[in-house]
C-alpha atoms as a PDB file:
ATOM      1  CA  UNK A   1       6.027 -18.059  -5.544  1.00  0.00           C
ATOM      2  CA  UNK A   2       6.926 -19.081  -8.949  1.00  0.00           C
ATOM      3  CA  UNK A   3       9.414 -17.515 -11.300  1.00  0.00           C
ATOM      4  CA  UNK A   4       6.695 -16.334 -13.803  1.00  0.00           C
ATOM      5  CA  UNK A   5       4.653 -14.716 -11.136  1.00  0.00           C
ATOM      6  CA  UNK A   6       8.013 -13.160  -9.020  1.00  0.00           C
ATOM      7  CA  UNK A   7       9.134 -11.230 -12.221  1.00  0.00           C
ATOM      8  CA  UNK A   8       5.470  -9.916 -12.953  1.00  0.00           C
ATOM      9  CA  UNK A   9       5.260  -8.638  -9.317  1.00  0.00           C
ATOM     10  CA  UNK A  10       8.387  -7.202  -9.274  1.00  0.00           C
ATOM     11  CA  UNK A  11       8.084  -5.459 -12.307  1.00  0.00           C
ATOM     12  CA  UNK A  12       6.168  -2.455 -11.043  1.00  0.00           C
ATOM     13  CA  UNK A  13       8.178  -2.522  -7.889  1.00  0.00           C
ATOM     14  CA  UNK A  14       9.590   0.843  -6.806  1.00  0.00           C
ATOM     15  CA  UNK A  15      13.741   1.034  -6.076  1.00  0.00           C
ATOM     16  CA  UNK A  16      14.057   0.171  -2.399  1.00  0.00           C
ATOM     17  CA  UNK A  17      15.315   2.457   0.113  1.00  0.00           C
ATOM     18  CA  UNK A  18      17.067   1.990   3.882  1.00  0.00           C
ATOM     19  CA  UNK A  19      14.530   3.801   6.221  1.00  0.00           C
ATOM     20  CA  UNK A  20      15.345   5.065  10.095  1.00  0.00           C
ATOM     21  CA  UNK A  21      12.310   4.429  12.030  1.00  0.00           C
ATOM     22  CA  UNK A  22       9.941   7.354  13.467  1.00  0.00           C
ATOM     23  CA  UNK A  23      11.593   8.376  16.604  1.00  0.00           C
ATOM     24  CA  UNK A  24      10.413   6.070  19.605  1.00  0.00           C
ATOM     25  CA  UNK A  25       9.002   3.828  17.096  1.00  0.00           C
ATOM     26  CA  UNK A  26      10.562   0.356  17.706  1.00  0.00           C
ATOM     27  CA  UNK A  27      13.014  -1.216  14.821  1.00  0.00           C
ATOM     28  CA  UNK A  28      11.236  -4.348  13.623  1.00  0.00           C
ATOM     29  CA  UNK A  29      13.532  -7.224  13.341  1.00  0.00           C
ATOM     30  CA  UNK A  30      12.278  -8.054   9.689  1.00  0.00           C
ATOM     31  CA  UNK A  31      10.409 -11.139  10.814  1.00  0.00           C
ATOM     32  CA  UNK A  32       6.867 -11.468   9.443  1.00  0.00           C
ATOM     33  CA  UNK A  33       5.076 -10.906  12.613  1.00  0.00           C
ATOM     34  CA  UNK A  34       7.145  -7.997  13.595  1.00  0.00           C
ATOM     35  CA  UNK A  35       6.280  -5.966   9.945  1.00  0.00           C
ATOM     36  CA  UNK A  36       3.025  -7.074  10.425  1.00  0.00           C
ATOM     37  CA  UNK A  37       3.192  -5.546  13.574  1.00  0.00           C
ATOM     38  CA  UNK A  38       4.498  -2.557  12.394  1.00  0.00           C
ATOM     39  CA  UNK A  39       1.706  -2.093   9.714  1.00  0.00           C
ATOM     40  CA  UNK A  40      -1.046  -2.544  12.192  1.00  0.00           C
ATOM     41  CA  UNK A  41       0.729   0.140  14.418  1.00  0.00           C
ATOM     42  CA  UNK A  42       0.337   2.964  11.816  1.00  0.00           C
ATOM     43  CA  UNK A  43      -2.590   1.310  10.383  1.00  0.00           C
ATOM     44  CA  UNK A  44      -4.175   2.207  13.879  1.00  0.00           C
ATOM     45  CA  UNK A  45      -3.231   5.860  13.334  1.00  0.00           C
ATOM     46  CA  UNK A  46      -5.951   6.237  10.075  1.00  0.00           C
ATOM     47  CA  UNK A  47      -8.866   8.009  11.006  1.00  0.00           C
ATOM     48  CA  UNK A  48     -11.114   5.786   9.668  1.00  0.00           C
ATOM     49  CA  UNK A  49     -14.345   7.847  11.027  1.00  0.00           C
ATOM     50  CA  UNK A  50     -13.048  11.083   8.830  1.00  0.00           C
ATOM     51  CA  UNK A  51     -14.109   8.596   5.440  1.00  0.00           C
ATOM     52  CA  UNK A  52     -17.231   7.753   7.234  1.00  0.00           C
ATOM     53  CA  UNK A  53     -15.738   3.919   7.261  1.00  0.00           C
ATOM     54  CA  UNK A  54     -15.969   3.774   3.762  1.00  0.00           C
ATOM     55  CA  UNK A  55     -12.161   3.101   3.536  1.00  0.00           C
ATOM     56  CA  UNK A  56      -9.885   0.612   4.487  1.00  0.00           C
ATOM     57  CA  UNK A  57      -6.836   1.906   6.587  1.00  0.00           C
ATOM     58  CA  UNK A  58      -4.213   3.163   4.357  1.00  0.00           C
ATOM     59  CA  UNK A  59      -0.804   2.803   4.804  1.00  0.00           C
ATOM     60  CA  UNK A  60       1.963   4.203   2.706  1.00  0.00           C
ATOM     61  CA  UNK A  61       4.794   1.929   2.059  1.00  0.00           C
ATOM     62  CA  UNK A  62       7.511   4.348   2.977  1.00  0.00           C
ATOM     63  CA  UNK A  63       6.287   4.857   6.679  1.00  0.00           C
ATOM     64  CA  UNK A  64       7.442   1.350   7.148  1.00  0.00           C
ATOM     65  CA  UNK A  65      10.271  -0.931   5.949  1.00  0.00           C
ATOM     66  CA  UNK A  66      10.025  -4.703   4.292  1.00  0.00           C
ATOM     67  CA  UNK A  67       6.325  -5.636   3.279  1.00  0.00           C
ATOM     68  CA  UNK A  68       7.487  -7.931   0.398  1.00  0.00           C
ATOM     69  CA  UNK A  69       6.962 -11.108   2.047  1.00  0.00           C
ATOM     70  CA  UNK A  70       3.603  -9.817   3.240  1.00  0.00           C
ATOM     71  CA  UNK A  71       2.762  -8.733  -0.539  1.00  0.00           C
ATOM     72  CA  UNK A  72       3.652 -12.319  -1.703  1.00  0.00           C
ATOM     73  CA  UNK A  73       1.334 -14.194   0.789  1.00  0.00           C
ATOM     74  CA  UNK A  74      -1.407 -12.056  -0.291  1.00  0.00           C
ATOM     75  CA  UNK A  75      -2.257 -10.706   3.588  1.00  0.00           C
ATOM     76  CA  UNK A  76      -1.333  -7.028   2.033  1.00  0.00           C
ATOM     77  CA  UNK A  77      -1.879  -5.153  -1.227  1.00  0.00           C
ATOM     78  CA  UNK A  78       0.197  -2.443  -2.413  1.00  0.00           C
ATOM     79  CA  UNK A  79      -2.125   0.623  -4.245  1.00  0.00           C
ATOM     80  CA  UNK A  80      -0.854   3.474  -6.309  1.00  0.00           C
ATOM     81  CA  UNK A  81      -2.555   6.960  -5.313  1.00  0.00           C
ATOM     82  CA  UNK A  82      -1.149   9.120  -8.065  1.00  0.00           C
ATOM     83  CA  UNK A  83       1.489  10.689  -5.468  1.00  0.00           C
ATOM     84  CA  UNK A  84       4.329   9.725  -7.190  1.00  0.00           C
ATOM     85  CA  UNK A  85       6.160   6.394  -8.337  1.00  0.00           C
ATOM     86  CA  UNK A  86       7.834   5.839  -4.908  1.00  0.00           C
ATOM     87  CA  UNK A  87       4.535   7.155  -3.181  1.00  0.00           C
ATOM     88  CA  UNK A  88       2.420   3.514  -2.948  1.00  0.00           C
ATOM     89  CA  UNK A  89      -0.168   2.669  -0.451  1.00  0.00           C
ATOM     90  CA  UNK A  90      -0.750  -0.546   1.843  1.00  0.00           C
ATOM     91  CA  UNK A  91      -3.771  -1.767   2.558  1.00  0.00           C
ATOM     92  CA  UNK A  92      -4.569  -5.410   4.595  1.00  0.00           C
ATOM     93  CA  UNK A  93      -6.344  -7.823   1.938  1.00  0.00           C
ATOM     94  CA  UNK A  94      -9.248  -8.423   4.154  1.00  0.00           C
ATOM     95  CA  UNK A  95     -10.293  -4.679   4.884  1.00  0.00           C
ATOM     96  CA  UNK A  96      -9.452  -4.029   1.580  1.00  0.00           C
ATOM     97  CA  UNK A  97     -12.062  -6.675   0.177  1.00  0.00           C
ATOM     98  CA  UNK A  98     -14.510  -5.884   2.535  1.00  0.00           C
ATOM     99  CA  UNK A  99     -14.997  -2.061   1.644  1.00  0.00           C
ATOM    100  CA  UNK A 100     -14.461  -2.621  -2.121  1.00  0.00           C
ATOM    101  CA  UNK A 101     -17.355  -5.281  -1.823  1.00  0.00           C
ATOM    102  CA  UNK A 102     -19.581  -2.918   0.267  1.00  0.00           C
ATOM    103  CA  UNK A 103     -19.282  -0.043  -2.195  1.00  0.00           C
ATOM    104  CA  UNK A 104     -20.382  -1.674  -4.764  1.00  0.00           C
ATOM    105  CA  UNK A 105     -23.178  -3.827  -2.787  1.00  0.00           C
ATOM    106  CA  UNK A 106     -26.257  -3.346  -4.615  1.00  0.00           C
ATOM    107  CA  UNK A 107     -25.194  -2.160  -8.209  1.00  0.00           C
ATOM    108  CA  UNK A 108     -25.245  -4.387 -11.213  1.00  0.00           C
ATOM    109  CA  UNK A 109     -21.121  -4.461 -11.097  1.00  0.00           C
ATOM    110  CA  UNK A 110     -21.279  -6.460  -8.139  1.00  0.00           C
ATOM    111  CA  UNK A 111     -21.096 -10.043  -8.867  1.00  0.00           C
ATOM    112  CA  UNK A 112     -17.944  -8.648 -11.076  1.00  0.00           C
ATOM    113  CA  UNK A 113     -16.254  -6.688  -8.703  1.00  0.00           C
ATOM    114  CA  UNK A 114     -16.004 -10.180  -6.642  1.00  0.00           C
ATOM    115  CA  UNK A 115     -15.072 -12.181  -9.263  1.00  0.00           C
ATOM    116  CA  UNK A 116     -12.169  -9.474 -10.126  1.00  0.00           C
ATOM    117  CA  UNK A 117     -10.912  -9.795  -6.441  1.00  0.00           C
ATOM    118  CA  UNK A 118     -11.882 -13.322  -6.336  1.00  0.00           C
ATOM    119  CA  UNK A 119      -9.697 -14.236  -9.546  1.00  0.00           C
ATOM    120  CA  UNK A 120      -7.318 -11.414 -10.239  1.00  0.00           C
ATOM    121  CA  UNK A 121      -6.271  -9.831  -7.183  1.00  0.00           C
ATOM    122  CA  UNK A 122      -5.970 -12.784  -5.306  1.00  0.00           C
ATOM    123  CA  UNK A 123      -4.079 -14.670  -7.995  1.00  0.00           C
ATOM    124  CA  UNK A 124      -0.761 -12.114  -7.646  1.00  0.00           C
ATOM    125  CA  UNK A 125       0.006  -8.814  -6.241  1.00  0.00           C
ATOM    126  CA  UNK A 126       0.673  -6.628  -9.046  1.00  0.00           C
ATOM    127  CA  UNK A 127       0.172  -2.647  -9.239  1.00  0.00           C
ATOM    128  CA  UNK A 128      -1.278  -2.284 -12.364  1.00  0.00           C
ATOM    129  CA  UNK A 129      -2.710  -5.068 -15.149  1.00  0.00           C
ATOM    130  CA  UNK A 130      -1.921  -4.714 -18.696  1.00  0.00           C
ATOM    131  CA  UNK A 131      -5.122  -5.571 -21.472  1.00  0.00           C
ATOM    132  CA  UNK A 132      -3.464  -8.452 -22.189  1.00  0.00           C
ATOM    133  CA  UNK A 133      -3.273  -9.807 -18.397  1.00  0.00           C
ATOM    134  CA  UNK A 134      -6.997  -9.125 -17.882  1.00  0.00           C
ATOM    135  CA  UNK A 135      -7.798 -11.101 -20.926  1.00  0.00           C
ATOM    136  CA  UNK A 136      -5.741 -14.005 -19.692  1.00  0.00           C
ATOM    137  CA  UNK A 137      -7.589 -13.813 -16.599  1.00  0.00           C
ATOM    138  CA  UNK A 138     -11.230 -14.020 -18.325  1.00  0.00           C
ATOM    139  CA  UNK A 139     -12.091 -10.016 -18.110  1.00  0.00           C
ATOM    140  CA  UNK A 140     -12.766  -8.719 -21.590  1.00  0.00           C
ATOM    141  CA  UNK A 141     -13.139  -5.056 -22.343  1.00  0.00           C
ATOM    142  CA  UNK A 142     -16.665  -4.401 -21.297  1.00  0.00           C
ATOM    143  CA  UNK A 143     -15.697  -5.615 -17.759  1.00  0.00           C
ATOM    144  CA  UNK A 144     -12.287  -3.312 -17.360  1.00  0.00           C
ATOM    145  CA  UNK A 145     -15.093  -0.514 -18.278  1.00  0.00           C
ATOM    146  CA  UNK A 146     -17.013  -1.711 -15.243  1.00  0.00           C
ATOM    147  CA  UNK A 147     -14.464  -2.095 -12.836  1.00  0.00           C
ATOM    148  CA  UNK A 148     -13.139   1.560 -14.006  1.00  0.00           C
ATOM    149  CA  UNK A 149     -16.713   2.668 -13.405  1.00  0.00           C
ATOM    150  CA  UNK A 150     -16.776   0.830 -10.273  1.00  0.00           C
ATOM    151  CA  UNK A 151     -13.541   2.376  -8.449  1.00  0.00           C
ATOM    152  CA  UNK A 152     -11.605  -0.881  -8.341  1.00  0.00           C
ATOM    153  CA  UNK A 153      -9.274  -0.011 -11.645  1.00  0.00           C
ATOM    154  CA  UNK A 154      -7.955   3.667 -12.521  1.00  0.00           C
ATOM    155  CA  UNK A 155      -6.726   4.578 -16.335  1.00  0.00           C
ATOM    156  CA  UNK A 156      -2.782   3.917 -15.636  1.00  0.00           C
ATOM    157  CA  UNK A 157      -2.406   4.795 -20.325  1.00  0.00           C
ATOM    158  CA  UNK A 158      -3.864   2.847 -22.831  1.00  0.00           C
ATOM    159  CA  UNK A 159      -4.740  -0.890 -22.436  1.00  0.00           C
ATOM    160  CA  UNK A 160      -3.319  -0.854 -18.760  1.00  0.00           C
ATOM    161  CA  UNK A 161      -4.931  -0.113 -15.414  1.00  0.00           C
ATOM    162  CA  UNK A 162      -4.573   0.701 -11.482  1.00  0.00           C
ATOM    163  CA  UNK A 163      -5.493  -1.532  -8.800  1.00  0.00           C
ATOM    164  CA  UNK A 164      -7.194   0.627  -6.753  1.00  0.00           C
ATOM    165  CA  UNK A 165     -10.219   1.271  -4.182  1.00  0.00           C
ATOM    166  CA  UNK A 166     -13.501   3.381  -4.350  1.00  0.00           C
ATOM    167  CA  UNK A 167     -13.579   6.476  -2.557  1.00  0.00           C
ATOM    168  CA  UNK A 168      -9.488   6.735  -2.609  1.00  0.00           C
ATOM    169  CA  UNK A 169      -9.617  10.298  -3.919  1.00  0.00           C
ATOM    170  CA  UNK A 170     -10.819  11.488  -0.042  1.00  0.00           C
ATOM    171  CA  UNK A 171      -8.134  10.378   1.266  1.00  0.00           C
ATOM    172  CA  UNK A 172      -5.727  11.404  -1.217  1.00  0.00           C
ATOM    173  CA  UNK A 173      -6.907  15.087  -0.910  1.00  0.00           C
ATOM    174  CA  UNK A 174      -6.911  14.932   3.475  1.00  0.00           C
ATOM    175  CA  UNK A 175      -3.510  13.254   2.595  1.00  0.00           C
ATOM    176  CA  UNK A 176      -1.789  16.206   0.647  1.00  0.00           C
ATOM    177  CA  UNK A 177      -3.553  18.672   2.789  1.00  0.00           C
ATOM    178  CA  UNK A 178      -2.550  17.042   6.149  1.00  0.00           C
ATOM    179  CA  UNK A 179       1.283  16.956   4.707  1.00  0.00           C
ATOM    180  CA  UNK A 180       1.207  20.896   3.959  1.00  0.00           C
ATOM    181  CA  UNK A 181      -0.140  21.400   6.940  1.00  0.00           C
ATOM    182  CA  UNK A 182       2.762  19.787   8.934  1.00  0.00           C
ATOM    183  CA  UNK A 183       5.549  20.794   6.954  1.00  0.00           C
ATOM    184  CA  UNK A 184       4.425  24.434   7.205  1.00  0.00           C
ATOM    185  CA  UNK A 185       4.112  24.351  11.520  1.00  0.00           C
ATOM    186  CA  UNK A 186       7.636  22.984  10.937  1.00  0.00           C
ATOM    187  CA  UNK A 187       8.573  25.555   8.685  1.00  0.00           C
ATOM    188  CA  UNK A 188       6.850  28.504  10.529  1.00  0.00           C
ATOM    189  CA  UNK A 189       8.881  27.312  13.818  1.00  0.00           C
ATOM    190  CA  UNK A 190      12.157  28.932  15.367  1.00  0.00           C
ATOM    191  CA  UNK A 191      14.539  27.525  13.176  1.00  0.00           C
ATOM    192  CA  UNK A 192      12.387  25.749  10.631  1.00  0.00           C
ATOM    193  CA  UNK A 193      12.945  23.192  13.544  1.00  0.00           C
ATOM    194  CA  UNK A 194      10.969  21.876  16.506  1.00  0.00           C
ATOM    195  CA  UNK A 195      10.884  18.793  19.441  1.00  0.00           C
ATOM    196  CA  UNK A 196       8.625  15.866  18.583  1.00  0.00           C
ATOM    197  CA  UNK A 197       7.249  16.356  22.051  1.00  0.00           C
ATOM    198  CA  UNK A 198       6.433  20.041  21.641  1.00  0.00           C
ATOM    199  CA  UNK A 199       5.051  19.502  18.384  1.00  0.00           C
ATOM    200  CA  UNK A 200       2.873  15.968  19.710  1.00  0.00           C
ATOM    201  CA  UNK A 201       1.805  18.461  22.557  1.00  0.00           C
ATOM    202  CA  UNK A 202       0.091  21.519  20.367  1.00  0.00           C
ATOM    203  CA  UNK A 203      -3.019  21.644  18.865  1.00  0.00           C
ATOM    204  CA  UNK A 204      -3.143  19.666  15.096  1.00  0.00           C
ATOM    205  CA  UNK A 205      -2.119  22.541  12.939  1.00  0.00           C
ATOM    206  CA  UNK A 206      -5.325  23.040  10.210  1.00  0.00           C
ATOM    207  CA  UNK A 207      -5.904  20.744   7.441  1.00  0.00           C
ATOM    208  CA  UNK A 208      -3.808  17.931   9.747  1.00  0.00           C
ATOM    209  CA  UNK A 209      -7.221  16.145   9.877  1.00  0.00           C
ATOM    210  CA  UNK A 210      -5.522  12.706   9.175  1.00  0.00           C
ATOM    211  CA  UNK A 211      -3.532  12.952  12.728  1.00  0.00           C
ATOM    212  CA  UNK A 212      -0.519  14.405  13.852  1.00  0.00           C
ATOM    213  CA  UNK A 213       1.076  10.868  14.449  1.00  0.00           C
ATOM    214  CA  UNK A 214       0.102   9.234  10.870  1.00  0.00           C
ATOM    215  CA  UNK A 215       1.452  12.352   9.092  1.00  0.00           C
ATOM    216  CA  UNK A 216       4.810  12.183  10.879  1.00  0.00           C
ATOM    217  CA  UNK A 217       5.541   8.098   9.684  1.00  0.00           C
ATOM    218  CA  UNK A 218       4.971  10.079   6.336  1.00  0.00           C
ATOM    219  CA  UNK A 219       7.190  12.741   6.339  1.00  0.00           C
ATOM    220  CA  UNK A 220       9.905  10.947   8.212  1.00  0.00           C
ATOM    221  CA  UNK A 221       9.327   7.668   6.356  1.00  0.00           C
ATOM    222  CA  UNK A 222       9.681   9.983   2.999  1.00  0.00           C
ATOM    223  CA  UNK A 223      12.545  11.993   4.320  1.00  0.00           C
ATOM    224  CA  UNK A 224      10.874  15.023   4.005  1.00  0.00           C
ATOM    225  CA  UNK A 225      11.338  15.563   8.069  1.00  0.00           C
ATOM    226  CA  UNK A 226      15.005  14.590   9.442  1.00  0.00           C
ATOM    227  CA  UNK A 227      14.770  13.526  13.147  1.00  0.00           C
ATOM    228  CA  UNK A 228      18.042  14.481  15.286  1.00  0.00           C
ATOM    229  CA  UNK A 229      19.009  13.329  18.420  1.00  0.00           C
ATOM    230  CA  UNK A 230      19.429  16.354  20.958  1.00  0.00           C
ATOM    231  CA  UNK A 231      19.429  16.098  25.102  1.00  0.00           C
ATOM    232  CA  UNK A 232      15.621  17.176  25.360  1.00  0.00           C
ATOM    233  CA  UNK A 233      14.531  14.245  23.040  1.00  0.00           C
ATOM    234  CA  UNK A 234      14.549  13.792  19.170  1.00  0.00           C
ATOM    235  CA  UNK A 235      14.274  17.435  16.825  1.00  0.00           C
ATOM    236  CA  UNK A 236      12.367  17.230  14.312  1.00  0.00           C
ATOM    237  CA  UNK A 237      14.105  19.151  11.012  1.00  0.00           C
ATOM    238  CA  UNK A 238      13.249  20.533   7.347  1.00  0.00           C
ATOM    239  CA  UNK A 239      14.882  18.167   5.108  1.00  0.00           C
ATOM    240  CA  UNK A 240      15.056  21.034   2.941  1.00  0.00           C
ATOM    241  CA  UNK A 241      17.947  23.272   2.076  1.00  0.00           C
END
């Protein structure tokens, strides 16, 4: 990747941070194949039938650990959710193509919506794309108003927009809810503290529609859950005070 194209990417980038892995969750060894791995693990864990199959499987970046070189050979593409500028989601290129293409199958922003992934998305992996950046690319106004209208952009501010994916907001809403939802069984147990095997073995607290399993590579990946090693297996803690 050239020099021009490493500084764009990197400029939305989020500060990096050392992550333990989910308890019994393998280490990957940082190799491509092994992070790839990884993502397809917890990309297995989205319930893809709770979006009807609308969406592809979404990822967030902090329930695994190096996807740069997967970002830069375009088999990935990082999305922001509006949960936060460290909160970013992952999504394979392919899926992601596929559904974006099928939403918009049929409605007279079609032929654009493919020439946006076609030209744009495929040409680097950035967040967001300034006015100036879309021109470049041979997307004047009128189209960024019917890729907004479309789902594929989001308003970031004025003359700059989110790469993003039709339907998102679903998940984004099970997302929140499913994160409540575990934090507060957590919260509500003896101790504000609880075994990963007691908690994998009771019913999916309400609102947890998203899966017990996804939801704890969130809250673990975002510290928001500490896991400590005890003789009956890991405990799962508040990371809260």
């Amino acid at each position: 990747m050239g020099r021009r194209r490493r500084l764009l990417c990197d400029t939305f980038e989020a500060k990096r941070r050392r992550l333990e892995p989910p308890p019994g969750e393998p280490r990957p060894d940082g190799s491509p194949g092994s992070v790839e791995a990884a993502l397809r693990d917890v990309a297995a864990l989205f319930p893809r039938g709770l979006f009807g199959d609308a969406l592809p499987p979404l990822v967030l970046r902090h329930q695994l650990y190096s996807l740069n070189h997967l970002r830069d050979e375009g088999r990935i593409r990082l999305l922001h959710l509006g949960l936060g500028a460290d909160t970013l989601g992952v999504v394979f290129m392919e899926p992601y193509k596929e559904k974006v293409l099928a939403a918009v199958a049929g409605t007279p922003q079609a032929g654009l919506v493919r020439r946006f992934l076609d030209s744009a998305v495929a040409a680097c992996p950035e967040l967001s794309y300034e006015q100036s950046r879309m021109r470049a690319l041979g997307f004047e106004d009128g189209d960024v108003t019917q890729l907004v209208a479309a789902g594929v952009l989001t308003v970031r501010d004025a003359g700059s927009w989110w790469l993003a994916v039709p339907g998102v907001g679903r998940f984004v809403r099970a997302f929140v809810r499913g994160r409540q939802a575990l934090l507060g069984a957590v919260r509500r147990s003896r101790h504000r503290e609880v075994l990963l095997r007691e908690l994998r073995q009771r019913r999916a607290p309400p609102g947890a529609r998203l899966g017990v399993g996804y939801l704890l590579h969130d809250l673990l990946g975002a510290q928001l859950l500490r896991s400590v090693p005890t003789t009956s297996g890991p405990m799962l803690r508040l990371a809260e005070p």
